[in-house]
PDB file of N, CA and C in Angstrom:
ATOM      1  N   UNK A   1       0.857  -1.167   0.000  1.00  0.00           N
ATOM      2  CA  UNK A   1       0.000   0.000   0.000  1.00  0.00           C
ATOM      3  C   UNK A   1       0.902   1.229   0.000  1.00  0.00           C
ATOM      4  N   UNK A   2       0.322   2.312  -1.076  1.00  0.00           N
ATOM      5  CA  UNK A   2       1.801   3.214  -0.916  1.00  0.00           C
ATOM      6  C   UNK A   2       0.793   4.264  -0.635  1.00  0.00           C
ATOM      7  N   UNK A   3       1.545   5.448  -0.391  1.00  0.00           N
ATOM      8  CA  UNK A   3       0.264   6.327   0.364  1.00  0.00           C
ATOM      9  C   UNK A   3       0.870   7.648  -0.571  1.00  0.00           C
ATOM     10  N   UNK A   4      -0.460   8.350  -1.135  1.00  0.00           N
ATOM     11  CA  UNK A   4      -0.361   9.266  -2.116  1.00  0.00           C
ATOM     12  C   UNK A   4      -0.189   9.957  -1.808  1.00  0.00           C
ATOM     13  N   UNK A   5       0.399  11.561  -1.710  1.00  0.00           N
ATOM     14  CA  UNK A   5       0.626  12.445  -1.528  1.00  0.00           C
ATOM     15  C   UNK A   5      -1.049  13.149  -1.978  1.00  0.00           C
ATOM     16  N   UNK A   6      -0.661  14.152  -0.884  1.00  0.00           N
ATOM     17  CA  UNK A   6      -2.234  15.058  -0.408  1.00  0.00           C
ATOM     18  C   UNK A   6      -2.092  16.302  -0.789  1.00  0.00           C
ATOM     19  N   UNK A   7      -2.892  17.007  -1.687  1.00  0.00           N
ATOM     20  CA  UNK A   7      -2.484  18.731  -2.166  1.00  0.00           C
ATOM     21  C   UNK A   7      -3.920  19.434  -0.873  1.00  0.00           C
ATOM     22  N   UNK A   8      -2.873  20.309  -0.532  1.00  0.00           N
ATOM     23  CA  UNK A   8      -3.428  21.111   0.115  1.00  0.00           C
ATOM     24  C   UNK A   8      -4.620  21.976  -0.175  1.00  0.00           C
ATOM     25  N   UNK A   9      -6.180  22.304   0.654  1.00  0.00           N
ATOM     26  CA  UNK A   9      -7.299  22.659   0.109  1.00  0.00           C
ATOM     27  C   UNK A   9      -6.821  24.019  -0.251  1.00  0.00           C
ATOM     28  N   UNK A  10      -7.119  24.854  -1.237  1.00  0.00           N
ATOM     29  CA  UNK A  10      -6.939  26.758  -2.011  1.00  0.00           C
ATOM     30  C   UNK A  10      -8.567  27.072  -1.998  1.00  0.00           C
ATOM     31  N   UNK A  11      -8.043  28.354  -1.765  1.00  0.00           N
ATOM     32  CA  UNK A  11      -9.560  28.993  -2.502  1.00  0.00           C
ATOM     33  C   UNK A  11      -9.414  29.370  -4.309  1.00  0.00           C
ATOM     34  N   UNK A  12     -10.546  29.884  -4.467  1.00  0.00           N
ATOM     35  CA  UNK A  12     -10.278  29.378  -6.086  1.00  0.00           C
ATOM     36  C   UNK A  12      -9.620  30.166  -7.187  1.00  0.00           C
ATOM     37  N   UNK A  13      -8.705  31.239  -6.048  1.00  0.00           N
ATOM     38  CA  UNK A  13      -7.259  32.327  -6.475  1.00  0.00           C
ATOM     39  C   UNK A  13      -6.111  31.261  -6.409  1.00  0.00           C
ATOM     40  N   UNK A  14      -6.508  30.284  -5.562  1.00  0.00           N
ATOM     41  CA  UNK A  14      -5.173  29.376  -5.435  1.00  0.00           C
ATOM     42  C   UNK A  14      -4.317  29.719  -3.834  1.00  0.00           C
ATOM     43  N   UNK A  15      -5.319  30.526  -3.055  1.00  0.00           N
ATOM     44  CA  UNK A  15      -4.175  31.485  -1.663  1.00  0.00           C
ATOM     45  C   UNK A  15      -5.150  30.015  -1.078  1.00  0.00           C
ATOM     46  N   UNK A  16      -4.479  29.910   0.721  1.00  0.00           N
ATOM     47  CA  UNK A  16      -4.729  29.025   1.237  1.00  0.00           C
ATOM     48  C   UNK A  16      -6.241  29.291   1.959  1.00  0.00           C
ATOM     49  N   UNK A  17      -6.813  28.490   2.098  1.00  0.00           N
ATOM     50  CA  UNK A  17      -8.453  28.628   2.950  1.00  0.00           C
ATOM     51  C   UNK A  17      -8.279  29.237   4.203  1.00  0.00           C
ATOM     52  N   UNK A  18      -8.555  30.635   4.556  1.00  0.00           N
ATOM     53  CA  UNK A  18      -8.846  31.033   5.765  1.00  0.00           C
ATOM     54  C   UNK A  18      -9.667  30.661   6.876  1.00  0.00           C
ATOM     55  N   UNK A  19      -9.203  30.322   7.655  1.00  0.00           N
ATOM     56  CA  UNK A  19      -9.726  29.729   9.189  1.00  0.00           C
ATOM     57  C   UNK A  19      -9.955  30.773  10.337  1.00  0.00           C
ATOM     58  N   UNK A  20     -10.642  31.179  10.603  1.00  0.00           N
ATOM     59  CA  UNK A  20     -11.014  31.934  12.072  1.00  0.00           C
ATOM     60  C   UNK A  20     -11.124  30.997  13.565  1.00  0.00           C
ATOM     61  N   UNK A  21      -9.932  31.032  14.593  1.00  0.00           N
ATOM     62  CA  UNK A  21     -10.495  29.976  15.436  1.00  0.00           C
ATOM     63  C   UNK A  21     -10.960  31.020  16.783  1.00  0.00           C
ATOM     64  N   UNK A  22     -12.439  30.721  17.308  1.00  0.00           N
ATOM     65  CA  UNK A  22     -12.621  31.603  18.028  1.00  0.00           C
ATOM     66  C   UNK A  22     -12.637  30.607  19.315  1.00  0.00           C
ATOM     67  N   UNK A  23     -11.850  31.067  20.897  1.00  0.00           N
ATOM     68  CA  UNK A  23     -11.725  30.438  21.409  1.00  0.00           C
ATOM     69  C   UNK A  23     -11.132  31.072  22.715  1.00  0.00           C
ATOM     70  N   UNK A  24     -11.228  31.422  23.788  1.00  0.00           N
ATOM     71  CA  UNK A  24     -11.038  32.022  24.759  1.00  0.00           C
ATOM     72  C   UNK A  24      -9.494  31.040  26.044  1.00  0.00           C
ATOM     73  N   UNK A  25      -9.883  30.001  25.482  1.00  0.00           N
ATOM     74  CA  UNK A  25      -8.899  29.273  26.112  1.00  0.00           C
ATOM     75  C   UNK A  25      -7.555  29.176  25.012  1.00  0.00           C
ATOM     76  N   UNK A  26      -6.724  29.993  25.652  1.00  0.00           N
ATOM     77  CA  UNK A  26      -5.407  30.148  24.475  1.00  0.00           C
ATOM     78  C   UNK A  26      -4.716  28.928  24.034  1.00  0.00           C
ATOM     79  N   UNK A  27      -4.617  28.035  25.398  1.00  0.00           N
ATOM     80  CA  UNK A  27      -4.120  26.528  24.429  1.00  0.00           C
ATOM     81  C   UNK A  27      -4.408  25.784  23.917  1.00  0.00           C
ATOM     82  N   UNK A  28      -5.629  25.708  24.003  1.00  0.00           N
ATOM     83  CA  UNK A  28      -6.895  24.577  22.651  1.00  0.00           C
ATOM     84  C   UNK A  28      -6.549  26.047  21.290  1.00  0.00           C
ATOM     85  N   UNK A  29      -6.754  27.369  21.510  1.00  0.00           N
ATOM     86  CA  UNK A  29      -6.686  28.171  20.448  1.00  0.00           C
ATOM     87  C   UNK A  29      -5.265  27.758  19.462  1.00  0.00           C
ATOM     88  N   UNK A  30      -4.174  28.008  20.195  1.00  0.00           N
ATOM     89  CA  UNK A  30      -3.066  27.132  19.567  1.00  0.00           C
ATOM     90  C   UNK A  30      -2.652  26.600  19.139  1.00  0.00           C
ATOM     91  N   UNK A  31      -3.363  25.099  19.971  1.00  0.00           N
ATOM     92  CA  UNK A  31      -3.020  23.890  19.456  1.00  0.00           C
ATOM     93  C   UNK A  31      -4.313  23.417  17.932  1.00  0.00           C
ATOM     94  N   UNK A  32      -5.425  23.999  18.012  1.00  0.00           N
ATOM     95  CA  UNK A  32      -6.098  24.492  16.482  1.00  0.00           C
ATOM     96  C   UNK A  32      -5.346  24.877  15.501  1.00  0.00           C
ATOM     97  N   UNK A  33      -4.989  26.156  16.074  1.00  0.00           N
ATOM     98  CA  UNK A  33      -3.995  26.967  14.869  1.00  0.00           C
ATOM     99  C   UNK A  33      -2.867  25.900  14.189  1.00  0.00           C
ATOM    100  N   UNK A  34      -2.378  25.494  15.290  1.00  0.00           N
ATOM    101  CA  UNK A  34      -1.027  24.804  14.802  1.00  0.00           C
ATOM    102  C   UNK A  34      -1.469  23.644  13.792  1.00  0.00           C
ATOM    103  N   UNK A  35      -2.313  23.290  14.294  1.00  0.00           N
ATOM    104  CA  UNK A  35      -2.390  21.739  13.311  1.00  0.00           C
ATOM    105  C   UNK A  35      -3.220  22.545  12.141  1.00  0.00           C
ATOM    106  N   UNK A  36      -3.911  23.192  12.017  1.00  0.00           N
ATOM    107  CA  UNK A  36      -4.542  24.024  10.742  1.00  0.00           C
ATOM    108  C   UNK A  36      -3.243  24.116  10.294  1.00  0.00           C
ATOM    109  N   UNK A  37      -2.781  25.339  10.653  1.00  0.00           N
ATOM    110  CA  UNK A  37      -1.358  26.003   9.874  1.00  0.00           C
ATOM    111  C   UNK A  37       0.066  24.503   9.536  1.00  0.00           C
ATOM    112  N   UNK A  38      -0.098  23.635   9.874  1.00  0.00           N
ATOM    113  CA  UNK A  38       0.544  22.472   9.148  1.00  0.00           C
ATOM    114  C   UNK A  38      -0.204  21.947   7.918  1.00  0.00           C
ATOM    115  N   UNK A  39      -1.665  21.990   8.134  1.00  0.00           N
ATOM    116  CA  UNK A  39      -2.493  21.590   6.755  1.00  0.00           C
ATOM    117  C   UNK A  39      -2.053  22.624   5.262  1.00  0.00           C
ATOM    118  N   UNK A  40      -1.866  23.882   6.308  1.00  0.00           N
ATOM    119  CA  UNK A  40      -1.683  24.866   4.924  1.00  0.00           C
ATOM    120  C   UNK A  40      -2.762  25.945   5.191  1.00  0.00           C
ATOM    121  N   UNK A  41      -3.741  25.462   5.925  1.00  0.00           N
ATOM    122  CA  UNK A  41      -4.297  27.085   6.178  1.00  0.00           C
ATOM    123  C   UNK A  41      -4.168  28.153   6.674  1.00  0.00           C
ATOM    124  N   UNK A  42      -4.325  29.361   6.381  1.00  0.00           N
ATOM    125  CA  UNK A  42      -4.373  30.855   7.225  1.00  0.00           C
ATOM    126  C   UNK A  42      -5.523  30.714   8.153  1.00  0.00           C
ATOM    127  N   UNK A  43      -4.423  30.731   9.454  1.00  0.00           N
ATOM    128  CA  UNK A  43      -4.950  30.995  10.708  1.00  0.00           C
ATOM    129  C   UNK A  43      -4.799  32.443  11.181  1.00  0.00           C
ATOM    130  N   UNK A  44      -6.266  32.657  11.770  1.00  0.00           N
ATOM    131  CA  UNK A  44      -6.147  33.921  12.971  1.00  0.00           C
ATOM    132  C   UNK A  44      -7.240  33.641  13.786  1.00  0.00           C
ATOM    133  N   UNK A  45      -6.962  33.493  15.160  1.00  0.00           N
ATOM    134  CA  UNK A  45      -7.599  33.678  16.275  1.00  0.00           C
ATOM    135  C   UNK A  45      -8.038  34.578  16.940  1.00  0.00           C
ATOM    136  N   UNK A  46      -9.382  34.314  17.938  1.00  0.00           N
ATOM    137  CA  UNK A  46     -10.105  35.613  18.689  1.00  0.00           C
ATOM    138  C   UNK A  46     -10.526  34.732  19.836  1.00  0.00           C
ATOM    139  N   UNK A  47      -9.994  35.589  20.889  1.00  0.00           N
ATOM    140  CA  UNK A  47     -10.242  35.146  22.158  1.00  0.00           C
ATOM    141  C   UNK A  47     -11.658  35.349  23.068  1.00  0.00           C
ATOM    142  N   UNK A  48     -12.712  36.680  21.970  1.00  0.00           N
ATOM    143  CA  UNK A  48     -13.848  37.201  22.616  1.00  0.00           C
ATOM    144  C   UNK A  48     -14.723  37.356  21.003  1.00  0.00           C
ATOM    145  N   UNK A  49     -16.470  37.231  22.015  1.00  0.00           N
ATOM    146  CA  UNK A  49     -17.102  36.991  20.527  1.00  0.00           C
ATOM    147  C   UNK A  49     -16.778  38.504  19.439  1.00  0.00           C
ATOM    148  N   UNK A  50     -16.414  39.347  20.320  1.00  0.00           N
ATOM    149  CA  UNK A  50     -16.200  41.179  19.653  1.00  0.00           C
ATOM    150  C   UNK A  50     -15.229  40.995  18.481  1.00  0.00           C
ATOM    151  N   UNK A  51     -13.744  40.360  19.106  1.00  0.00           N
ATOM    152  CA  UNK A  51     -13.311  40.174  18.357  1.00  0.00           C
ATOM    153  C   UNK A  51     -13.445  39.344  17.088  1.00  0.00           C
ATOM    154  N   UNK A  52     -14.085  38.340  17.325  1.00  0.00           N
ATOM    155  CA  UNK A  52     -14.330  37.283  16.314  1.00  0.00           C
ATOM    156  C   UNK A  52     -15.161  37.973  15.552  1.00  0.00           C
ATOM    157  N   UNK A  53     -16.334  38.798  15.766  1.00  0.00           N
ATOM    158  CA  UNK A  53     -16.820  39.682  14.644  1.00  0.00           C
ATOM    159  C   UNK A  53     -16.007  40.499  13.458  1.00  0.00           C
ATOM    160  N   UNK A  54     -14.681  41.326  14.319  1.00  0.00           N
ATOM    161  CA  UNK A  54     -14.296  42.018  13.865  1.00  0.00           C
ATOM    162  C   UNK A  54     -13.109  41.335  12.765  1.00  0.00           C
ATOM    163  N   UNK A  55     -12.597  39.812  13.565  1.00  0.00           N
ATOM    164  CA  UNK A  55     -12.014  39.031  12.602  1.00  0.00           C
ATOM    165  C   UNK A  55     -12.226  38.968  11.369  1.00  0.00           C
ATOM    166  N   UNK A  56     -13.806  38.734  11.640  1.00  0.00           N
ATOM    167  CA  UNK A  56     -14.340  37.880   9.938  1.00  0.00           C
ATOM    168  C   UNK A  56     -14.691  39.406   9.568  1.00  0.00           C
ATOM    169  N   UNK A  57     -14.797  40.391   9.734  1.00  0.00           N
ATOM    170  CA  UNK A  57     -14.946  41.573   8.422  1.00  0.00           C
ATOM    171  C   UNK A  57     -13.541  41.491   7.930  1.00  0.00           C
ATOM    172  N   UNK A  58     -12.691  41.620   8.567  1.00  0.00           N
ATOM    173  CA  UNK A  58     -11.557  41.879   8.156  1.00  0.00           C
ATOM    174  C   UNK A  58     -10.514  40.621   7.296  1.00  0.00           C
ATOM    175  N   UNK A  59     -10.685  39.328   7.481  1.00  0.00           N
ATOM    176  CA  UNK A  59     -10.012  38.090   6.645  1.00  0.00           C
ATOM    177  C   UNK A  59     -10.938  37.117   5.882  1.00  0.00           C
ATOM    178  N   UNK A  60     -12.482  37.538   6.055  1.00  0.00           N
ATOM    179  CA  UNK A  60     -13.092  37.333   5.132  1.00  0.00           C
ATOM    180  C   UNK A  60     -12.669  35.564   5.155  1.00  0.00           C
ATOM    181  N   UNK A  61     -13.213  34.443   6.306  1.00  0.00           N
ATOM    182  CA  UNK A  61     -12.871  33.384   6.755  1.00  0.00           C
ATOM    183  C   UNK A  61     -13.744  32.394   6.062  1.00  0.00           C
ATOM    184  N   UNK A  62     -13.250  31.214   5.181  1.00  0.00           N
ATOM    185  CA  UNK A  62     -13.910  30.638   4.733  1.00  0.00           C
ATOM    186  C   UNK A  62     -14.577  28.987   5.434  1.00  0.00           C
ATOM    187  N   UNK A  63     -14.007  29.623   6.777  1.00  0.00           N
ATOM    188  CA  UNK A  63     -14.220  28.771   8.142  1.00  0.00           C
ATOM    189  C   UNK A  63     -14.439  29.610   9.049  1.00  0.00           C
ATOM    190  N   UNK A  64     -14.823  28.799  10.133  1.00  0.00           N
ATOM    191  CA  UNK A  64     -14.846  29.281  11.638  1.00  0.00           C
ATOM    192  C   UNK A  64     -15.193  28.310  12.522  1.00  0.00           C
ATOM    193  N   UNK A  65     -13.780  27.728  13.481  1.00  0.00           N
ATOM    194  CA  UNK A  65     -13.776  27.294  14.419  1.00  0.00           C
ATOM    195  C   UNK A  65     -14.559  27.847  15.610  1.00  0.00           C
ATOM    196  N   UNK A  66     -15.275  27.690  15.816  1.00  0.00           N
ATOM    197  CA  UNK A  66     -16.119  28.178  16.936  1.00  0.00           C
ATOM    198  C   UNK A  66     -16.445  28.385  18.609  1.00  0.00           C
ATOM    199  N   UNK A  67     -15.950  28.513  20.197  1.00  0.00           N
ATOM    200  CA  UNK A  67     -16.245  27.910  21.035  1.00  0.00           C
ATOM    201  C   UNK A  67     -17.817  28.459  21.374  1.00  0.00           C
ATOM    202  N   UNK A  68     -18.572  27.480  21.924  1.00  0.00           N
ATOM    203  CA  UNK A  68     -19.869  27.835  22.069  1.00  0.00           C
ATOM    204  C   UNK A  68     -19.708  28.635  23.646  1.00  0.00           C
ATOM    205  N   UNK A  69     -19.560  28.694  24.467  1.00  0.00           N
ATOM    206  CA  UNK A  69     -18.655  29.532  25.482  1.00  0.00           C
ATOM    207  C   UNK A  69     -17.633  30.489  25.550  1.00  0.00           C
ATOM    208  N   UNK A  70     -18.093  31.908  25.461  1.00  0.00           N
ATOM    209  CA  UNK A  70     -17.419  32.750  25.067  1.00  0.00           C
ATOM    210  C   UNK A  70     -17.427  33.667  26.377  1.00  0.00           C
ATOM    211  N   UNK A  71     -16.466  34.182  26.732  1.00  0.00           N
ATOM    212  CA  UNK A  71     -16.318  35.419  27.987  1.00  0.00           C
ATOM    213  C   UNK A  71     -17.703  36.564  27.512  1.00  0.00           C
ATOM    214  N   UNK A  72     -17.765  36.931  26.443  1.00  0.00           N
ATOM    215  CA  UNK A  72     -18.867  38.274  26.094  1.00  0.00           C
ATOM    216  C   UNK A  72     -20.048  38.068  25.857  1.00  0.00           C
ATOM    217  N   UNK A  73     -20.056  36.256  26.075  1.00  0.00           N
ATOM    218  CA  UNK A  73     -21.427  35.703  25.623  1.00  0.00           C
ATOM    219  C   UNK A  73     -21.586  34.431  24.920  1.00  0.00           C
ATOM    220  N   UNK A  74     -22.869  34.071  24.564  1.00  0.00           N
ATOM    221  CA  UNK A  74     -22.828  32.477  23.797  1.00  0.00           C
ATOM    222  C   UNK A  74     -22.216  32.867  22.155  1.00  0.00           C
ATOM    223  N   UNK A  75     -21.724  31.158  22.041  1.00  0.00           N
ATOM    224  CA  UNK A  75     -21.179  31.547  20.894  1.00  0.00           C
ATOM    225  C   UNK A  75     -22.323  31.605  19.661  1.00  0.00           C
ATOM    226  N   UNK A  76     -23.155  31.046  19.824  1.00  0.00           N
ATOM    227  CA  UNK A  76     -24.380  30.813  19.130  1.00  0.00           C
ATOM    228  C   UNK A  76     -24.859  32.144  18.893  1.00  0.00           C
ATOM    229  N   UNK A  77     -24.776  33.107  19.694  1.00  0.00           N
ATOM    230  CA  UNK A  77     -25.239  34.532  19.600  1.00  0.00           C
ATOM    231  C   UNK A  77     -24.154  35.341  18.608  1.00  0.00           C
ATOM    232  N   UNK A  78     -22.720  34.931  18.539  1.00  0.00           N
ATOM    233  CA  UNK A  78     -21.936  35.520  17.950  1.00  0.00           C
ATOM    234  C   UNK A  78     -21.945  34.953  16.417  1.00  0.00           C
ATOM    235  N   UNK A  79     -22.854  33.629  16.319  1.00  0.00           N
ATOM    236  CA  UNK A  79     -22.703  33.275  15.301  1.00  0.00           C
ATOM    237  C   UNK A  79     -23.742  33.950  14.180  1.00  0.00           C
ATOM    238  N   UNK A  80     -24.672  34.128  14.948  1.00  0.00           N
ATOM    239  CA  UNK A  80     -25.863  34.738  14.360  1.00  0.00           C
ATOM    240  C   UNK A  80     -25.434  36.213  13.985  1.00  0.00           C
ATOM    241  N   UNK A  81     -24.540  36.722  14.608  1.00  0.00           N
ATOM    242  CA  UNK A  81     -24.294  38.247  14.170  1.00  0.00           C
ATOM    243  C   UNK A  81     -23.626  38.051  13.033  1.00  0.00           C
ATOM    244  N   UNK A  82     -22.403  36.984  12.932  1.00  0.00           N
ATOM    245  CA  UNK A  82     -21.707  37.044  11.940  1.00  0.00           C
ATOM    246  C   UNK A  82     -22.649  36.697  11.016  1.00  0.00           C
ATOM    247  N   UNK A  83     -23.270  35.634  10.770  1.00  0.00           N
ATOM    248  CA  UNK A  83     -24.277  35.486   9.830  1.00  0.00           C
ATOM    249  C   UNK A  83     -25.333  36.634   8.769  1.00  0.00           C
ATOM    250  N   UNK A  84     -25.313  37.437   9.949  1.00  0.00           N
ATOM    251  CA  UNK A  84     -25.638  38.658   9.447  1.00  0.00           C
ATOM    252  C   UNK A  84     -24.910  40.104   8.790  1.00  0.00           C
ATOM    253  N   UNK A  85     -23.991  39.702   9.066  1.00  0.00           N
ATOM    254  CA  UNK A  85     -22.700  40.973   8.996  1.00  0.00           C
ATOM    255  C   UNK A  85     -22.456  40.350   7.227  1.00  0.00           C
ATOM    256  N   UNK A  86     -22.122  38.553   7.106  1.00  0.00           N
ATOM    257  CA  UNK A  86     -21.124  38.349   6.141  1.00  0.00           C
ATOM    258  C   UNK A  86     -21.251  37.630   5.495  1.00  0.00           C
ATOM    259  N   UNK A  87     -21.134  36.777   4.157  1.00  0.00           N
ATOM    260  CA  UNK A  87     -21.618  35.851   3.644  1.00  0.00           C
ATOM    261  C   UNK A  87     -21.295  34.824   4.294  1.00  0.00           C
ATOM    262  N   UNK A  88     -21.992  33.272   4.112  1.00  0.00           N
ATOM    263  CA  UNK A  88     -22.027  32.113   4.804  1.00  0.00           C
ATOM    264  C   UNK A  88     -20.432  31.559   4.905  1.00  0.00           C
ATOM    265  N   UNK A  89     -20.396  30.880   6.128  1.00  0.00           N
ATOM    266  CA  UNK A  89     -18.880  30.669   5.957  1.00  0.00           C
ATOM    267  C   UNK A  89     -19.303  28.925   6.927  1.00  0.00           C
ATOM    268  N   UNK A  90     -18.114  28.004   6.128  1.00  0.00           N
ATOM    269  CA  UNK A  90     -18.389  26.593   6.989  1.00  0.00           C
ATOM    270  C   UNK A  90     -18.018  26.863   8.788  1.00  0.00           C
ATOM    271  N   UNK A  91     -19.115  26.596   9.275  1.00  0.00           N
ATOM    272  CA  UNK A  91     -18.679  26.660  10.854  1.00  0.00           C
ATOM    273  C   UNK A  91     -18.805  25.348  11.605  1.00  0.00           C
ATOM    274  N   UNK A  92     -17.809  24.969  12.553  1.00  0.00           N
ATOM    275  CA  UNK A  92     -17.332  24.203  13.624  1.00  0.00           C
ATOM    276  C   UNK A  92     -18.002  24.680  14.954  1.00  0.00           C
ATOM    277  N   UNK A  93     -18.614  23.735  15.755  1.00  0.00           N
ATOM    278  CA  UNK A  93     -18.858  24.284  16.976  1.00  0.00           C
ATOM    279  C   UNK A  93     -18.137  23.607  17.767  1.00  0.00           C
ATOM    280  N   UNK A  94     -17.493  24.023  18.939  1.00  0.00           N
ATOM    281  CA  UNK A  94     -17.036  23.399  19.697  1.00  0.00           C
ATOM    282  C   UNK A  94     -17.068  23.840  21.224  1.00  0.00           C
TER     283      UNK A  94
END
C-alpha cells in the first residue's frame, strides 16, 4: 500500500483557505492553529465573541472554528451576528 501524496485545500485564487479559530482558552486556540497552519491554512484567532466579529470583516474566513462559550457571551449569539454581517462561511462548533 503506498500512500499518495495530499495537495493542500486553495480557494479558487489558489491562496490558502482562511480559518477563524474563536476560542477564549489560548491553548486549545493554539493547538487548532497549529495543526490548521501544518495543513496549509491561514490561521487567525479571537479570544472574545467582539473580536471574532471584527475578525471575519476583516479576513473574510472561509471557516470558523467556533467555542460555544465565550467570555462576552454564547457563541451561538456571535454566530448569528456574523451570519448577518457576512456571507455564509463553513462553521465548527465546539
Amino acid at each position: 500500500m503506498t500512500n499518495a501524496p495530499t495537495e493542500n485545500l486553495t480557494r479558487a485564487d489558489g491562496s490558502p483557505l482562511r480559518v477563524l479559530v474563536v476560542d477564549d482558552e489560548q491553548m486549545l486556540a493554539d493547538l487548532l492553529a497549529s495543526a490548521l497552519r501544518y495543513e496549509g491554512w491561514e490561521v487567525t484567532t479571537a479570544g472574545t465573541g467582539i473580536a471574532a466579529v471584527r475578525s471575519a470583516q476583516e479576513i473574510d474566513p472561509d471557516v470558523i472554528v467556533l467555542d460555544i462559550m465565550l467570555p462576552d457571551g454564547s457563541g451561538l449569539r456571535i454566530l448569528e451576528e456574523l451570519r448577518r454581517q457576512r456571507k455564509p462561511a463553513g462553521v465548527i462548533i465546539i
